[in-house]
Protein backbone atom coordinates (compact mmCIF):
# COMPACT_ATOMS: atom_id res chain seq x y z
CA UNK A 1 15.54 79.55 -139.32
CA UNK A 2 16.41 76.16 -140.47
CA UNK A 3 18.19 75.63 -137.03
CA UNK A 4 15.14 76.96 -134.91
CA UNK A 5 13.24 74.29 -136.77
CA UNK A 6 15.26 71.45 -135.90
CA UNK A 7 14.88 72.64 -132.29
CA UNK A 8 11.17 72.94 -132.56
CA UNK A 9 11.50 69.14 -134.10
CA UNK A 10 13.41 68.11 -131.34
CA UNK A 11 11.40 69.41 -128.79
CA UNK A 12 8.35 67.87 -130.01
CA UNK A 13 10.23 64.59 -130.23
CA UNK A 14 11.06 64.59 -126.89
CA UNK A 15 7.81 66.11 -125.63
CA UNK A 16 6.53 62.43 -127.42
CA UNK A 17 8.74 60.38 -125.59
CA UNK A 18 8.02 61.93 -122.05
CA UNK A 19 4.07 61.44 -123.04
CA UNK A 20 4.93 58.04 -123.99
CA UNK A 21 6.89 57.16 -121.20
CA UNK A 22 4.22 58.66 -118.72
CA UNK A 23 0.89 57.23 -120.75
CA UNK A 24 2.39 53.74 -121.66
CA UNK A 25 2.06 50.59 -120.20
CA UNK A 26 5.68 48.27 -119.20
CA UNK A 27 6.55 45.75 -121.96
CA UNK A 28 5.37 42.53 -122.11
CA UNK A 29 6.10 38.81 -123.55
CA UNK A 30 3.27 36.77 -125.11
CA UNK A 31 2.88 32.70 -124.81
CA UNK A 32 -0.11 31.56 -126.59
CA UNK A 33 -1.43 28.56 -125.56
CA UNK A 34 -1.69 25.32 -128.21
CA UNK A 35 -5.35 26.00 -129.07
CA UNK A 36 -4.61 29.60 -129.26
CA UNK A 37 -6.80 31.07 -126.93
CA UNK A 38 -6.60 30.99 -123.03
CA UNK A 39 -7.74 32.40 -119.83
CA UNK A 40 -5.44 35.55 -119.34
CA UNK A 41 -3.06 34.57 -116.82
CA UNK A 42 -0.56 37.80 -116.06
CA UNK A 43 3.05 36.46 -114.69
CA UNK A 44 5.38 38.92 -112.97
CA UNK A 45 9.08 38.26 -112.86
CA UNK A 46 11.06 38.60 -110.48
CA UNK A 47 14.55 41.58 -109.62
CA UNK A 48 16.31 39.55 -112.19
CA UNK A 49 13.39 40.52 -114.87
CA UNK A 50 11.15 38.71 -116.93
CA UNK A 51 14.28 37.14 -119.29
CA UNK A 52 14.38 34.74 -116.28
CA UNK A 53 11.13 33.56 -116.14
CA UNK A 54 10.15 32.22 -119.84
CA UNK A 55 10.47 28.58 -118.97
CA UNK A 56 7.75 29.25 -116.55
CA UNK A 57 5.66 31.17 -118.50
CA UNK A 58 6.04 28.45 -120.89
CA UNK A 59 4.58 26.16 -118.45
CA UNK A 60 1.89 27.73 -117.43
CA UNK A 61 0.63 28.54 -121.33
CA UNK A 62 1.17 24.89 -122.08
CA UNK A 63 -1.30 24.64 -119.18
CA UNK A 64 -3.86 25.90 -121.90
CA UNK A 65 -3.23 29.57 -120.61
CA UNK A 66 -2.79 33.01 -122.59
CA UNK A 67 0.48 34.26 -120.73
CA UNK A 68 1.46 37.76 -120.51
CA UNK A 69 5.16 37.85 -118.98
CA UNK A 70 5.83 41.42 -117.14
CA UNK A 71 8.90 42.77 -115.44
CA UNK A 72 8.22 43.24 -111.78
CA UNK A 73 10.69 46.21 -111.42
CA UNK A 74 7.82 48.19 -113.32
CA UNK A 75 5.40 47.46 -110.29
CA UNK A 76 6.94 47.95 -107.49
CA UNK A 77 7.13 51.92 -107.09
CA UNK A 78 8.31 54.32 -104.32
CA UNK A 79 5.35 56.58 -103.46
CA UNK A 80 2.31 54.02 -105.27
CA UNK A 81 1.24 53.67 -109.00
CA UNK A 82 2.14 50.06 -109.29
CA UNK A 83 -1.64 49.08 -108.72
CA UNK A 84 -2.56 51.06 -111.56
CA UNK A 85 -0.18 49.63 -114.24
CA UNK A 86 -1.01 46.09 -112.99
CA UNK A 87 -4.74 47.36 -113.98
CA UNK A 88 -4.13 48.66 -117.42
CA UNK A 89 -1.72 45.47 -117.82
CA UNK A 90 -4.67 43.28 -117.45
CA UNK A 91 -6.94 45.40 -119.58
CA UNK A 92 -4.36 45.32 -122.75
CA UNK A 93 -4.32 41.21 -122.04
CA UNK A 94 -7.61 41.12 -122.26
CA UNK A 95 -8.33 42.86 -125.22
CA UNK A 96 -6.10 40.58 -127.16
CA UNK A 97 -7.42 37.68 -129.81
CA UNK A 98 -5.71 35.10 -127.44
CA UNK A 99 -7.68 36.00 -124.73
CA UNK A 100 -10.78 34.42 -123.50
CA UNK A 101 -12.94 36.66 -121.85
CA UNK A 102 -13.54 37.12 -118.10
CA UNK A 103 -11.79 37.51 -115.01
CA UNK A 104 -7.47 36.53 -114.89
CA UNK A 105 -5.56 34.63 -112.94
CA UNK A 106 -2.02 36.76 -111.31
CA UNK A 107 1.19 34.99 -110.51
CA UNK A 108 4.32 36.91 -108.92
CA UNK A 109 7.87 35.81 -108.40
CA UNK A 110 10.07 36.99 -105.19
CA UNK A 111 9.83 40.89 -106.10
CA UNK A 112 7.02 40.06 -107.93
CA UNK A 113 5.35 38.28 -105.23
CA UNK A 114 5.24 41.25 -103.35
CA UNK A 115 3.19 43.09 -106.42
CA UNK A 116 0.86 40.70 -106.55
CA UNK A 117 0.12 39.86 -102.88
CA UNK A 118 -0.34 43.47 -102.35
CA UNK A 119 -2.03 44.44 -105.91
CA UNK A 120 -4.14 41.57 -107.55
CA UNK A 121 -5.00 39.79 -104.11
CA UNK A 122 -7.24 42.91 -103.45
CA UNK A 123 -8.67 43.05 -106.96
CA UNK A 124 -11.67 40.76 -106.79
CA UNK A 125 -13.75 42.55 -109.64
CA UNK A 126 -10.58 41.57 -112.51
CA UNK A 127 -9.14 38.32 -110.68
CA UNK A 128 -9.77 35.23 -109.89
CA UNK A 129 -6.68 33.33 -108.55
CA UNK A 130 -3.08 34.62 -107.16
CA UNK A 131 -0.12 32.90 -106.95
CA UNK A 132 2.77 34.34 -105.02
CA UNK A 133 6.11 32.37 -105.55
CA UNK A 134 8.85 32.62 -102.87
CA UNK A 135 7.30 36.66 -102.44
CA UNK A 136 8.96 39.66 -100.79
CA UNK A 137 7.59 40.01 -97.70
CA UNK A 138 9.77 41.99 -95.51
CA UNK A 139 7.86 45.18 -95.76
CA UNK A 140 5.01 43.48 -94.10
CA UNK A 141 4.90 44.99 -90.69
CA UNK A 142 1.67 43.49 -89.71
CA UNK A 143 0.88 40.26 -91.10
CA UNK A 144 -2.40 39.85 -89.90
CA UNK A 145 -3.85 43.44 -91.06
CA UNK A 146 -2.02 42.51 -94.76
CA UNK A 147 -3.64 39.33 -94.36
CA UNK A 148 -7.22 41.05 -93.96
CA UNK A 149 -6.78 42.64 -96.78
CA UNK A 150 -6.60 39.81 -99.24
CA UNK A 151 -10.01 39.24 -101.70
CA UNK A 152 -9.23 36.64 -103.95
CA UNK A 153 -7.87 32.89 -103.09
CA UNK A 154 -4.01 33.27 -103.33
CA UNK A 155 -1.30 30.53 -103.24
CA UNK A 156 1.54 30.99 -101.43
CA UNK A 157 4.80 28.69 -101.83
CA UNK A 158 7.93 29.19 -100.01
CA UNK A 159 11.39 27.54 -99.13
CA UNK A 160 12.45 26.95 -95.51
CA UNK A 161 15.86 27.79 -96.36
CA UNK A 162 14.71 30.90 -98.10
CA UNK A 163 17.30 33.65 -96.79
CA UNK A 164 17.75 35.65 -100.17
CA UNK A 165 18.58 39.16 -98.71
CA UNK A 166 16.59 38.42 -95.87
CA UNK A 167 13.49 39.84 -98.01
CA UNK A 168 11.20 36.61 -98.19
CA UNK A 169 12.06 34.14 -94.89
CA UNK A 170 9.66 31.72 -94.32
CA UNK A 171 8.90 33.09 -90.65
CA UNK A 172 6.99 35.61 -92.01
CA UNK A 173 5.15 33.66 -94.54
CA UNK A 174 4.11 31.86 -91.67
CA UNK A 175 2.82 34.76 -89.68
CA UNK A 176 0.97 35.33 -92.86
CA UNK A 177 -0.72 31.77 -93.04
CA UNK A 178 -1.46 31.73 -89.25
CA UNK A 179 -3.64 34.76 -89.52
CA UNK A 180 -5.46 33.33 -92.62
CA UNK A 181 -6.19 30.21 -90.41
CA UNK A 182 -7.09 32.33 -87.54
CA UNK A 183 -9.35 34.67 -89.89
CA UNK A 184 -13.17 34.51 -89.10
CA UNK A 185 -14.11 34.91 -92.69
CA UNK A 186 -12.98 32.62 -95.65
CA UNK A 187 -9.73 31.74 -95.94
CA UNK A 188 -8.08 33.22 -98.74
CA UNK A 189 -4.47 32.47 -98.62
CA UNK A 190 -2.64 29.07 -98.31
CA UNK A 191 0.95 28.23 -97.73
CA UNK A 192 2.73 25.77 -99.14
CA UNK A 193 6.46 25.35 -97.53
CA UNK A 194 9.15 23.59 -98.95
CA UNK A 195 11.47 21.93 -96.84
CA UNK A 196 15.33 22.90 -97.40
CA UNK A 197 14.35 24.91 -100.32
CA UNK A 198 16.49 28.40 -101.02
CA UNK A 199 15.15 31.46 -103.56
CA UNK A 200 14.55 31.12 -106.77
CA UNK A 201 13.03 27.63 -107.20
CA UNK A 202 11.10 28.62 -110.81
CA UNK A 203 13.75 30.43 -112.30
CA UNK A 204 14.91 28.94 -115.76
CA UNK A 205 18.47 29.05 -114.09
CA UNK A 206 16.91 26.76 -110.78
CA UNK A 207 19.03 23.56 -109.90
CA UNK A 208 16.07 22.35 -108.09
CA UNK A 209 14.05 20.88 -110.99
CA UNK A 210 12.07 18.66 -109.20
CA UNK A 211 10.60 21.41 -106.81
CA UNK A 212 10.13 23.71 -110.41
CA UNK A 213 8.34 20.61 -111.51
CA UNK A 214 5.97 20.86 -108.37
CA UNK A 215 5.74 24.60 -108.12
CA UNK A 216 4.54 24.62 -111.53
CA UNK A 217 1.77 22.16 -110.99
CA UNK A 218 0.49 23.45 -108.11
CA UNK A 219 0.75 26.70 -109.61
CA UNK A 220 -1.35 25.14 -112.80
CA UNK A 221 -4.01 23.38 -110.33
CA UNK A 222 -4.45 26.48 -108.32
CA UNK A 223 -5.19 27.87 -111.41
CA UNK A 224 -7.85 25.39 -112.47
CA UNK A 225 -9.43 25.46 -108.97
CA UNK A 226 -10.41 29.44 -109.10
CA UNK A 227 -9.82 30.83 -112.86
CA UNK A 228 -12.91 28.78 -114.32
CA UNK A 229 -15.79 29.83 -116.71
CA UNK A 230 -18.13 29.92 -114.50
C-alpha cells in the first residue's frame, strides 16, 4: 500500500511539472530603473542566452526603463507558439510594480532579432517601438512581403562584416530596408549599417565598445522617439 502511494505521489508530482512546464511562461531577469518605475521595455537575448546580455539590459534600464531580460531560445519554436509566449511575457511585465502602464517597447539580439522582427513588429495593440540588433534573417525568403508585414516603427542595426553562420548578412538587411523605402504606406523599418562591423556588437563579451556605446544610444533614442506617454 505504502508503495502504491508513493507512486500515486509521484505521479502527481510529475503530472505538476508537465502542467507547469506547458502553462508557464520562460524565465526572466529584472533591471529596475533608478526611480523605480519605467516603461516596460522586453529585451531578448540572443543563441548564447540572456547571461550575455545584462550589460545591455543594464543600459537600457539606466535609460529610465523597467527591463525584462528573456532568453530567445524560448521564442523561436519549430511549428509556431513563440508569438504567444512573447504575449504573456509582456502581460507578466506589465503587471509588475515597476511597470508604468501602457504600451512596451521590444528589443531582440541576432536570434532574438528574428523573434522580434517577426513577433512584436506585428503587434501594434501591445507595442510601441522594436529594435532588432544584428537579427537572424536568413529565413526571410521574401523581404518585401516580411517587410509588409511590419506595424510598429522598428530599428534595425547591422554590421557590414556580419557573416556569423551566414544567418544575419547585411545583403539581406538591405533587401529589407529597400522595400521599406519603396513601401507606399509609412515607413516602418530603418536600417542602420555599420561599416566593418562583425556579430555580436552588444554582447557584454563585444571588443567593439565604441559601436556598443552607439548601438545602445540609438537603441535608447529609438526608444524615446515611439515608447512615449502619449
Amino acid at each position: 500500500m505504502k508503495i502504491l502511494l508513493r507512486i500515486a505521489t509521484a505521479l502527481l508530482a510529475f503530472q505538476a511539472l508537465v502542467s507547469w512546464a506547458g502553462e508557464g511562461l520562460p524565465s526572466q531577469k529584472e533591471y529596475e530603473p533608478k526611480g523605480g518605475k519605467g516603461r516596460v521595455v522586453i529585451l531578448v537575448s540572443g543563441q548564447t542566452g540572456p547571461g550575455n546580455y545584462a550589460e545591455l539590459a543594464k543600459g537600457i534600464a539606466d535609460g529610465g526603463y523597467y527591463v525584462v531580460l528573456v532568453d530567445g531560445n524560448d521564442f523561436w519554436i519549430k511549428g509556431g507558439g513563440g508569438e504567444s509566449l512573447l504575449q504573456g511575457v509582456i502581460k507578466r511585465a506589465q503587471e509588475s510594480p515597476h511597470a508604468v502602464a501602457g504600451k512596451v517597447g521590444v528589443i531582440g539580439c541576432s536570434l532574438g532579432g528574428a523573434s522580434v522582427l517577426t513577433y512584436a513588429a506585428r503587434m501594434p495593440d501591445t507595442v510601441a517601438a522594436v529594435v532588432a540588433q544584428y537579427p537572424l534573417t536568413s529565413f526571410i525568403t521574401d523581404p518585401g512581403g516580411f517587410v509588409g508585414k511590419i506595424q510598429v516603427p522598428t530599428l534595425l542595426l547591422a554590421g557590414t562584416f556580419d557573416t556569423y553562420k551566414g544567418c544575419c548578412l547585411i545583403e539581406k538587411a538591405r533587401e529589407m530596408d529597400g522595400a521599406a523605402k519603396a513601401s507606399a504606406g509609412p515607413r516602418l523599418l530603418e536600417l542602420h549599417e555599420y561599416p566593418g562591423v562583425d556579430h555580436g556588437f552588444s554582447t557584454d563579451t563585444s571588443k567593439r565598445r565604441d559601436i556598443m556605446s552607439d548601438s545602445l544610444q540609438r537603441t535608447i533614442a529609438h526608444l524615446r522617439r515611439y515608447l512615449t506617454d502619449s
